[in-house]
Protein backbone atom coordinates (compact mmCIF):
# COMPACT_ATOMS: atom_id res chain seq x y z
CA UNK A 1 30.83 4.89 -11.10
CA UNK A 2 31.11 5.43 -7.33
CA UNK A 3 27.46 5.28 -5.46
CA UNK A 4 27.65 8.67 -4.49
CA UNK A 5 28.08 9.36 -8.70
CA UNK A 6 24.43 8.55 -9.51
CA UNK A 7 23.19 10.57 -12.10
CA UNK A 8 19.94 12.34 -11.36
CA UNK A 9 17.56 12.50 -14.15
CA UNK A 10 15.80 16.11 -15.36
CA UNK A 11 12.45 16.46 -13.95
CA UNK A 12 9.48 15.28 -15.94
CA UNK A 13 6.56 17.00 -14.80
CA UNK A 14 6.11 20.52 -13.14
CA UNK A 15 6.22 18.48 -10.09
CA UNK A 16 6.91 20.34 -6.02
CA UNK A 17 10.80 20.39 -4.91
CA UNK A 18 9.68 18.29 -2.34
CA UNK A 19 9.36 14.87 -4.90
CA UNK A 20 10.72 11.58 -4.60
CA UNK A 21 14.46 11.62 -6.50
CA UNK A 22 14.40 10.71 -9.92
CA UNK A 23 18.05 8.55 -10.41
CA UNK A 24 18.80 7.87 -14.36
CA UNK A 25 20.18 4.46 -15.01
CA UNK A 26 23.26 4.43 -17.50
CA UNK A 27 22.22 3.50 -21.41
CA UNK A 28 22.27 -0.28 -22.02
CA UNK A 29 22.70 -1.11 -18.20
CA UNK A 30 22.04 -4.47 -16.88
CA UNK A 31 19.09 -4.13 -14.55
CA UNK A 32 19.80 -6.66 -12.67
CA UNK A 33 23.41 -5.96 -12.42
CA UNK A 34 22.76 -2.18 -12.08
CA UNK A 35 20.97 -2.90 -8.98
CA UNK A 36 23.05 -5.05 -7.18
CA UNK A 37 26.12 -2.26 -7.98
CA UNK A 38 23.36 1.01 -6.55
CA UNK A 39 21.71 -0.76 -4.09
CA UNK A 40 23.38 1.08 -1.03
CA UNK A 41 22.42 4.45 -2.39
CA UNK A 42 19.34 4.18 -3.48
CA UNK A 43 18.65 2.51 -0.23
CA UNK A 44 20.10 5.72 1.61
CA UNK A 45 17.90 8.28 -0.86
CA UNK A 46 14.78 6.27 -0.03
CA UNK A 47 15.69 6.59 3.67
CA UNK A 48 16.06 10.29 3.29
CA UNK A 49 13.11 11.27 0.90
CA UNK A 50 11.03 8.45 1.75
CA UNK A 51 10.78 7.46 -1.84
CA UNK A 52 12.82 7.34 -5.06
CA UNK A 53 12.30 6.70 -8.94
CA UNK A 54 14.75 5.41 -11.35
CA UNK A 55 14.14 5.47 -15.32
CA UNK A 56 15.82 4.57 -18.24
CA UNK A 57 16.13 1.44 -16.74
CA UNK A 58 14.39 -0.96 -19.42
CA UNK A 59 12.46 -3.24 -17.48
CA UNK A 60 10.30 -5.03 -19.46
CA UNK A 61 9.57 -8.67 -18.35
CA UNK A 62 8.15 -10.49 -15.00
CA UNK A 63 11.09 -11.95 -14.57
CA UNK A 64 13.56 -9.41 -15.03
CA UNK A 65 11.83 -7.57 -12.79
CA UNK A 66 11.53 -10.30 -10.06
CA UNK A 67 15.45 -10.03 -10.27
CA UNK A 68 15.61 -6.40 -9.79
CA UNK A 69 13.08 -6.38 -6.41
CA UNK A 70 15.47 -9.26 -4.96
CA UNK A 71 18.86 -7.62 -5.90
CA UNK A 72 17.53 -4.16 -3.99
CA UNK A 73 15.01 -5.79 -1.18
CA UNK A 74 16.24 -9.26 -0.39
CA UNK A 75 13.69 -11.45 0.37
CA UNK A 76 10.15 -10.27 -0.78
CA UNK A 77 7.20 -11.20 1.24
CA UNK A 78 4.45 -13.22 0.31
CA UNK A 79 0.91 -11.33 0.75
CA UNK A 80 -1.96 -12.43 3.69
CA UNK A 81 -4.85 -10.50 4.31
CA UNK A 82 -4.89 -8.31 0.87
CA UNK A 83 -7.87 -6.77 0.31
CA UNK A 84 -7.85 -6.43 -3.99
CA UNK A 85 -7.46 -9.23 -6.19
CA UNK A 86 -3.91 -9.71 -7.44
CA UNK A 87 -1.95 -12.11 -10.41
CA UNK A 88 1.00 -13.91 -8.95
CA UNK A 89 3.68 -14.21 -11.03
CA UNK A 90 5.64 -16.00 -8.85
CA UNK A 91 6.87 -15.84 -4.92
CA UNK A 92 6.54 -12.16 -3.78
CA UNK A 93 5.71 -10.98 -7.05
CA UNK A 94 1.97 -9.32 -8.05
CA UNK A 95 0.60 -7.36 -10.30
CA UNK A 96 -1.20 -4.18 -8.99
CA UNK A 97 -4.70 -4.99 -7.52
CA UNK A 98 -7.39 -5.20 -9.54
CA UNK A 99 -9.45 -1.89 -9.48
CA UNK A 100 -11.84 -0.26 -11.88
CA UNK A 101 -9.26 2.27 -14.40
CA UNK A 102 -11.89 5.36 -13.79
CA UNK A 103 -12.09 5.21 -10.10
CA UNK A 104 -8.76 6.25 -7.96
CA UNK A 105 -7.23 3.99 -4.86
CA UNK A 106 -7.17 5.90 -2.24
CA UNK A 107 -3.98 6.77 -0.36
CA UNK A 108 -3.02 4.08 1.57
CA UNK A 109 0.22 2.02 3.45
CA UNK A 110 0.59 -1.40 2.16
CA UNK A 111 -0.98 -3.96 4.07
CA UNK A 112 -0.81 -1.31 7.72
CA UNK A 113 -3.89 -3.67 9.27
CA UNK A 114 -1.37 -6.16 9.91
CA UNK A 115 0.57 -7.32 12.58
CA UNK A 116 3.77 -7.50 10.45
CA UNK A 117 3.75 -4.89 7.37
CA UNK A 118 6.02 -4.77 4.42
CA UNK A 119 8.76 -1.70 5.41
CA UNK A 120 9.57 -1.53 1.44
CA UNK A 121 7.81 -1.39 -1.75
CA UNK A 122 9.22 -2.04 -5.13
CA UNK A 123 7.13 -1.37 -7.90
CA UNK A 124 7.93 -1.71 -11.92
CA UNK A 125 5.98 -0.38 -14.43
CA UNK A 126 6.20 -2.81 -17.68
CA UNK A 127 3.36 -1.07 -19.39
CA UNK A 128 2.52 3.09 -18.87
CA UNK A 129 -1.19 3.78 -19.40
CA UNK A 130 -1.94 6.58 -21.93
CA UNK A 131 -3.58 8.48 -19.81
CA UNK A 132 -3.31 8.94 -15.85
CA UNK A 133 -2.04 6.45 -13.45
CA UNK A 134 0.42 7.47 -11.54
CA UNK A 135 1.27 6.13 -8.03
CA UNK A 136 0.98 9.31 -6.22
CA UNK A 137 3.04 9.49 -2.85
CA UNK A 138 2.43 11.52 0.43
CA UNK A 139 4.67 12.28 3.22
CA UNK A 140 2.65 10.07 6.68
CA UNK A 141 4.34 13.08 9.13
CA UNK A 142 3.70 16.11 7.09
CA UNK A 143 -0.14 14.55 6.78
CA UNK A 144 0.13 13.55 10.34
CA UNK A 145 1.46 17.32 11.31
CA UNK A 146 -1.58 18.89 9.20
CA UNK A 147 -4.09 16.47 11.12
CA UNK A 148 -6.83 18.43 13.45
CA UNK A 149 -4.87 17.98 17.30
CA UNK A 150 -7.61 16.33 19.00
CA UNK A 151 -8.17 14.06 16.31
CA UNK A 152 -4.78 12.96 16.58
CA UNK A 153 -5.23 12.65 20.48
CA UNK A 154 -7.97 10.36 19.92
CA UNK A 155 -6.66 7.41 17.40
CA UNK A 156 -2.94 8.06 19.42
CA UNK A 157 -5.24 6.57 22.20
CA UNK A 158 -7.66 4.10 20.67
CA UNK A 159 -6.16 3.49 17.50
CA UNK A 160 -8.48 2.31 14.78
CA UNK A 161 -10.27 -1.26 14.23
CA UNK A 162 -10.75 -3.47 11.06
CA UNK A 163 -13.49 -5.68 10.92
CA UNK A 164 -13.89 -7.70 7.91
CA UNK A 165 -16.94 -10.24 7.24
CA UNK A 166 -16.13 -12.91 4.26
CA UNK A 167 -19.38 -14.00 2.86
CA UNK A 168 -17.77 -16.33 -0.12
CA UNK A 169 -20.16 -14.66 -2.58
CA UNK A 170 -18.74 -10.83 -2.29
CA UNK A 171 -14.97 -10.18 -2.32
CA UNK A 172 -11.78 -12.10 -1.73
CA UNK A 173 -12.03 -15.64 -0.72
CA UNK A 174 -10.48 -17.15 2.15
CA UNK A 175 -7.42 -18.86 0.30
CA UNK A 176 -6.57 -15.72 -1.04
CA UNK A 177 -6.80 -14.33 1.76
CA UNK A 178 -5.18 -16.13 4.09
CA UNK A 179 -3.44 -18.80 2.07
CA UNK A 180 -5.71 -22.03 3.02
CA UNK A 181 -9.72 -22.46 3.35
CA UNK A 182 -8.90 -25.05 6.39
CA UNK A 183 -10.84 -23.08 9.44
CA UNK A 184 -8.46 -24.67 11.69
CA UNK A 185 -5.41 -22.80 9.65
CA UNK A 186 -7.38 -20.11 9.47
CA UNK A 187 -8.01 -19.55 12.84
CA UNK A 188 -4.63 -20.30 13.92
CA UNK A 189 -3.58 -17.72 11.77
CA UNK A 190 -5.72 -15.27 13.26
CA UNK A 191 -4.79 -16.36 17.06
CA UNK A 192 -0.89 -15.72 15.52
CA UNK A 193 -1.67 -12.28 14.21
CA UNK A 194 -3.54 -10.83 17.02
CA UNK A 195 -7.31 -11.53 15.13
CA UNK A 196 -10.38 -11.78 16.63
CA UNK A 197 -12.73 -14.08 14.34
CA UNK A 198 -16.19 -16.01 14.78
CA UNK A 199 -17.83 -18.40 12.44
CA UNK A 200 -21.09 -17.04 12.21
CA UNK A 201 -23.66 -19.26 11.61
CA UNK A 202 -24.31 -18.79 8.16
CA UNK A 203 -20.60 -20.33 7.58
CA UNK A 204 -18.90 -16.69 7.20
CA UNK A 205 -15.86 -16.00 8.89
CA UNK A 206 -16.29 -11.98 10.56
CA UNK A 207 -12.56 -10.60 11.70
CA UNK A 208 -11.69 -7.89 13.74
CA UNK A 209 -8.30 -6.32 14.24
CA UNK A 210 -6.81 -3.53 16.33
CA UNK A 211 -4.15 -1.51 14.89
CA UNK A 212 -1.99 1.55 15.75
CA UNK A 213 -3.10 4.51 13.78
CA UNK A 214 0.35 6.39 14.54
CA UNK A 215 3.97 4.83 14.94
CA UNK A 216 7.40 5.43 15.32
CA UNK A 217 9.48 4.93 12.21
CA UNK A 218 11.95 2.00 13.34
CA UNK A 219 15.15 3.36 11.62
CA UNK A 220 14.38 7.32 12.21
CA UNK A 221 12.12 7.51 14.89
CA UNK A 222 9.80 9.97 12.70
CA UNK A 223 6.17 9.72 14.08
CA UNK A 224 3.82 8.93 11.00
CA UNK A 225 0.22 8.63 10.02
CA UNK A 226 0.52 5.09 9.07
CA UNK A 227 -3.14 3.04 8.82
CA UNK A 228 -5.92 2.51 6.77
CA UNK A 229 -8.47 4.42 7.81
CA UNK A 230 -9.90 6.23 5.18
CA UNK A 231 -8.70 3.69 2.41
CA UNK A 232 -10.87 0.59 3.96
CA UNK A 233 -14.09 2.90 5.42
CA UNK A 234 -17.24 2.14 4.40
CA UNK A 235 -17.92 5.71 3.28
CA UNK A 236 -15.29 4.77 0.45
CA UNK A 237 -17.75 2.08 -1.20
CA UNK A 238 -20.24 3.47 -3.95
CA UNK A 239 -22.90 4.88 -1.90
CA UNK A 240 -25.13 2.34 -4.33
CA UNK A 241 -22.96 -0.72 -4.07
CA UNK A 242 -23.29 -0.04 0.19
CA UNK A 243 -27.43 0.59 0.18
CA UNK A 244 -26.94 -2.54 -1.56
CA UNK A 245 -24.37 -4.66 0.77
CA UNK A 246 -26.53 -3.22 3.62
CA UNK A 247 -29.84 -4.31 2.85
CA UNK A 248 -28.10 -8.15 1.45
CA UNK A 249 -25.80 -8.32 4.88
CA UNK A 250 -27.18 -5.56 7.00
CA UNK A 251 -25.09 -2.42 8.92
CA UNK A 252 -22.77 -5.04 10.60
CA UNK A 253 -22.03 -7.47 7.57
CA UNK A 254 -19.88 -5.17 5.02
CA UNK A 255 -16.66 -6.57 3.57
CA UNK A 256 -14.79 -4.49 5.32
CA UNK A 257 -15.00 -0.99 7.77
CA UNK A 258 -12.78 0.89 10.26
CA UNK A 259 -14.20 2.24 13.31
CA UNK A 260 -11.83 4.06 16.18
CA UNK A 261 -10.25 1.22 18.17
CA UNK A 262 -12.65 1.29 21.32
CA UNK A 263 -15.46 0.81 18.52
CA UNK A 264 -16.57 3.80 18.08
CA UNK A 265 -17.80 4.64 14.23
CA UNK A 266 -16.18 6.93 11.85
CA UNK A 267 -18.08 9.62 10.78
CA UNK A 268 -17.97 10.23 6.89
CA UNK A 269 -17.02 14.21 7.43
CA UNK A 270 -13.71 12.03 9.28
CA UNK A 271 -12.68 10.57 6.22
CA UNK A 272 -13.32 13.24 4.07
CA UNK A 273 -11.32 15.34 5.69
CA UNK A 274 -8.62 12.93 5.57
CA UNK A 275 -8.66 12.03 1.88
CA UNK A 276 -8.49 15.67 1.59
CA UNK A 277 -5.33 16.21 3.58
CA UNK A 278 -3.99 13.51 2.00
CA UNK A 279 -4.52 14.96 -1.47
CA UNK A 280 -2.77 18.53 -0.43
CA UNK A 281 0.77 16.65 0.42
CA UNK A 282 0.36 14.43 -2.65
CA UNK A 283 2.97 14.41 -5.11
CA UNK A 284 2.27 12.15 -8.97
CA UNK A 285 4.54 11.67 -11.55
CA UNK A 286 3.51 9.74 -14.91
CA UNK A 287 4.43 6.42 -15.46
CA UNK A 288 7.34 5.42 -17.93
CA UNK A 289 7.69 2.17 -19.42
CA UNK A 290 11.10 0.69 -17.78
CA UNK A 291 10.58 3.04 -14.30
CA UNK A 292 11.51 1.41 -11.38
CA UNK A 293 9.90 3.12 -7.97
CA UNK A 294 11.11 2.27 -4.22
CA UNK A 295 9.04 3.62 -1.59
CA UNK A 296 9.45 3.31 2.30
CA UNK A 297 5.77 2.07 3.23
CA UNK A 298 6.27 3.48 6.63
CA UNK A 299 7.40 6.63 5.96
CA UNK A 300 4.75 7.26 2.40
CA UNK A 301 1.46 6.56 1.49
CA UNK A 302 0.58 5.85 -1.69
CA UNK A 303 -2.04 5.69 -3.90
CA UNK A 304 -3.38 5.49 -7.96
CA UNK A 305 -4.83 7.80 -10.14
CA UNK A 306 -7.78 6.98 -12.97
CA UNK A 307 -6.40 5.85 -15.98
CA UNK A 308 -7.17 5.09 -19.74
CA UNK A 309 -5.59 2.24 -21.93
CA UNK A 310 -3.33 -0.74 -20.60
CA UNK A 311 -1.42 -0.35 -17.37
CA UNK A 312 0.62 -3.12 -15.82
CA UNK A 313 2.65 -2.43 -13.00
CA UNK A 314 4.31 -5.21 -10.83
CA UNK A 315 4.62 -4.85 -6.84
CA UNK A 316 7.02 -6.59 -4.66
CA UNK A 317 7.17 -5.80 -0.89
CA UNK A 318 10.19 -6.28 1.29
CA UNK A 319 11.78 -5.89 4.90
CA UNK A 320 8.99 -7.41 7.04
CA UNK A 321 8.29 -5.73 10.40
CA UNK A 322 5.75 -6.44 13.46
CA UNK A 323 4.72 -4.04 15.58
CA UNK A 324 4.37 -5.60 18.89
C-alpha cells in the first residue's frame, strides 16, 4: 500500500468536519512495522490538520507502544519541569498525569513554560475508560483569532510569567521536577533555561519564568495561542484547596500562578473567558483500546475530559524545540 493509500476510518462520533483524521490500520498489522512503513504520511496529515488518530491498531503493551512513539517521532524527550505526577515506564515514556477522574484538565500545550517544548505528542490508549475521557483538541489560531484584540495586544507585548514556589510538603518534588535535588544542579538548570529562582529562607526553592504567550509555528509560520495561561492560574485550583494554600503559604507562596509578563495579575473573568473560548473550538472523540493519537503541540491544545472506570493512556513527546 502506497502512503498516499491510507485507508480512512468511518467517523465514530457526530463529531465537526473540522476533526483530527481518523487513519484505519490494516487487520493483523504489525504496529511497529506499520509505523515505520506510514510514518511520512501521517507525519504530513498531522502537519495539515494539526492532529491525527489511527485505530484498529492493537496496541496493548508499554513496550509495544514505546516502539511505535520511536518508529513515528525519533527520539522522545525526557520530561523537566512537569507539573502532574507521572509513572515512567521507561526513557520518554509516561503515563498520563495523575489527576482526579471527575475533574477535567484544562486545555493546555505540553510543557509551553519551557524554554525548549516538545513539537510532537504521541499518545496510546492501552485501556478506554467506560465513561468520558477523551483528549479533546483545539485549533491555538482559530482560539487565537476568536481572542478579544486588545487582549491579544497585551500578552503579544508582555507575554505571560510562571512563578512556581516548591515547598517539599505540597506538590511535585524537586527530583521530579528537575531531575536532581542538588541546589547547585538545580540552579544551573535554571540559569540554562532562562529561570529566575531564590532559596527562600525556609529552604523552598520559588521560580519564575517568562514565556511567549503567542508564536510563530516553525514549519508553517501560523501564529498560535500557545501558553499556559489559563491551565496553571490560580483561579483553576479549588477555590477551598487555594483559601487553604493561602492562609498555609500566603498570596505569594502558591504552587504555581501566571501573571502577564511585566507582573501584572490575571484577573479570574481573564481566564474564564479563555477556558470558554477554548471549549467552543474543542473537538473530543472517545477513546478506543489500541488508538494511537499524534498531535502537533504547537499547532493544538489539548486537554481531558472526566471519566469513570480505568483509563491508561501512555504519552511520549518528540521533536524538541527552543524558542530563543
Amino acid at each position: 500500500m502506497r502512503l498516499d493509500e491510507l485507508p480512512t476510518a468511518q467517523p465514530r462520533s457526530g463529531l465537526p468536519p473540522d476533526r483530527p483524521p481518523v487513519v484505519a490500520a490494516g487487520p493483523g498489522a504489525d504496529p511497529a512495522t506499520w509505523a515505520e512503513e506510514h510514518r511520512g504520511r501521517l507525519r504530513l496529515l498531522v502537519r495539515e490538520h494539526g492532529a491525527v488518530r489511527v485505530c484498529g491498531l492493537g496496541l496493548r503493551y508499554p513496550d509495544q507502544v514505546a516502539t511505535v512513539f520511536r518508529r513515528l517521532g525519533g527520539d522522545l524527550m525526557i520530561e523537566r519541569e512537569g507539573l502532574g505526577s507521572r509513572r515512567a515506564y521507561g526513557d520518554g515514556v509516561y503515563a498520563s498525569s495523575v489527576w482526579p477522574p471527575n475533574r477535567p484538565i484544562r486545555m493546555h500545550h505540553e510543557l509551553s513554560h519551557r524554554s525548549e517544548v516538545p513539537g510532537l505528542l504521541l499518545f496510546a490508549c492501552l485501556t478506554a475508560p467506560s465513561a468520558g475521557g477523551a483528549t479533546g483538541l483545539a485549533d491555538a489560531s482559530a482560539v487565537l483569532a476568536a481572542l478579544p484584540p486588545d487582549l491579544v495586544a497585551r500578552f503579544e507585548r508582555d507575554g505571560w510569567l510562571l512563578t512556581r514556589t516548591y515547598h517539599g510538603d505540597v506538590g511535585r518534588s524537586l527530583a521530579e521536577v528537575f531531575g536532581t535535588e542538588d541546589r547547585a544542579a538545580v540552579g544551573s538548570y535554571c540559569r540554562a533555561n532562562g529561570i529566575e529562582h531564590e532559596w527562600r529562607s525556609g529552604g523552598e526553592l520559588r521560580t519564575r519564568q517568562r514565556r511567549r504567550a503567542i508564536v510563530r509555528h516553525p514549519v508553517t509560520g501560523r501564529r498560535c495561542w500557545f501558553n499556559q495561561v489559563a491551565f496553571l492560574s490560580e483561579w483553576t485550583i479549588d477555590p477551598d484547596v487555594r483559601d487553604y494554600l493561602v492562609k498555609v503559604y500566603g498570596a505569594d507562596g502558591l504552587p504555581f500562578s501566571t501573571r502577564f509578563g511585566n507582573g501584572d495579575p490575571i484577573g479570574e473573568d481573564v481566564v474564564r473567558l479563555l477556558d470558554d473560548i477554548y471549549d467552543a473550538h474543542t473537538v473530543r472523540e472517545p477513546w478506543q483500546q489500541g488508538d494511537l493519537l499524534l498531535v502537533d503541540n504547537i499547532r493544538t491544545a489539548h486537554g481531558r475530559e472526566p471519566f469513570e472506570g480505568p483509563r491508561e493512556v501512555l504519552v511520549g513527546m518528540a521533536e524538541p524545540t527552543q524558542w530563543g
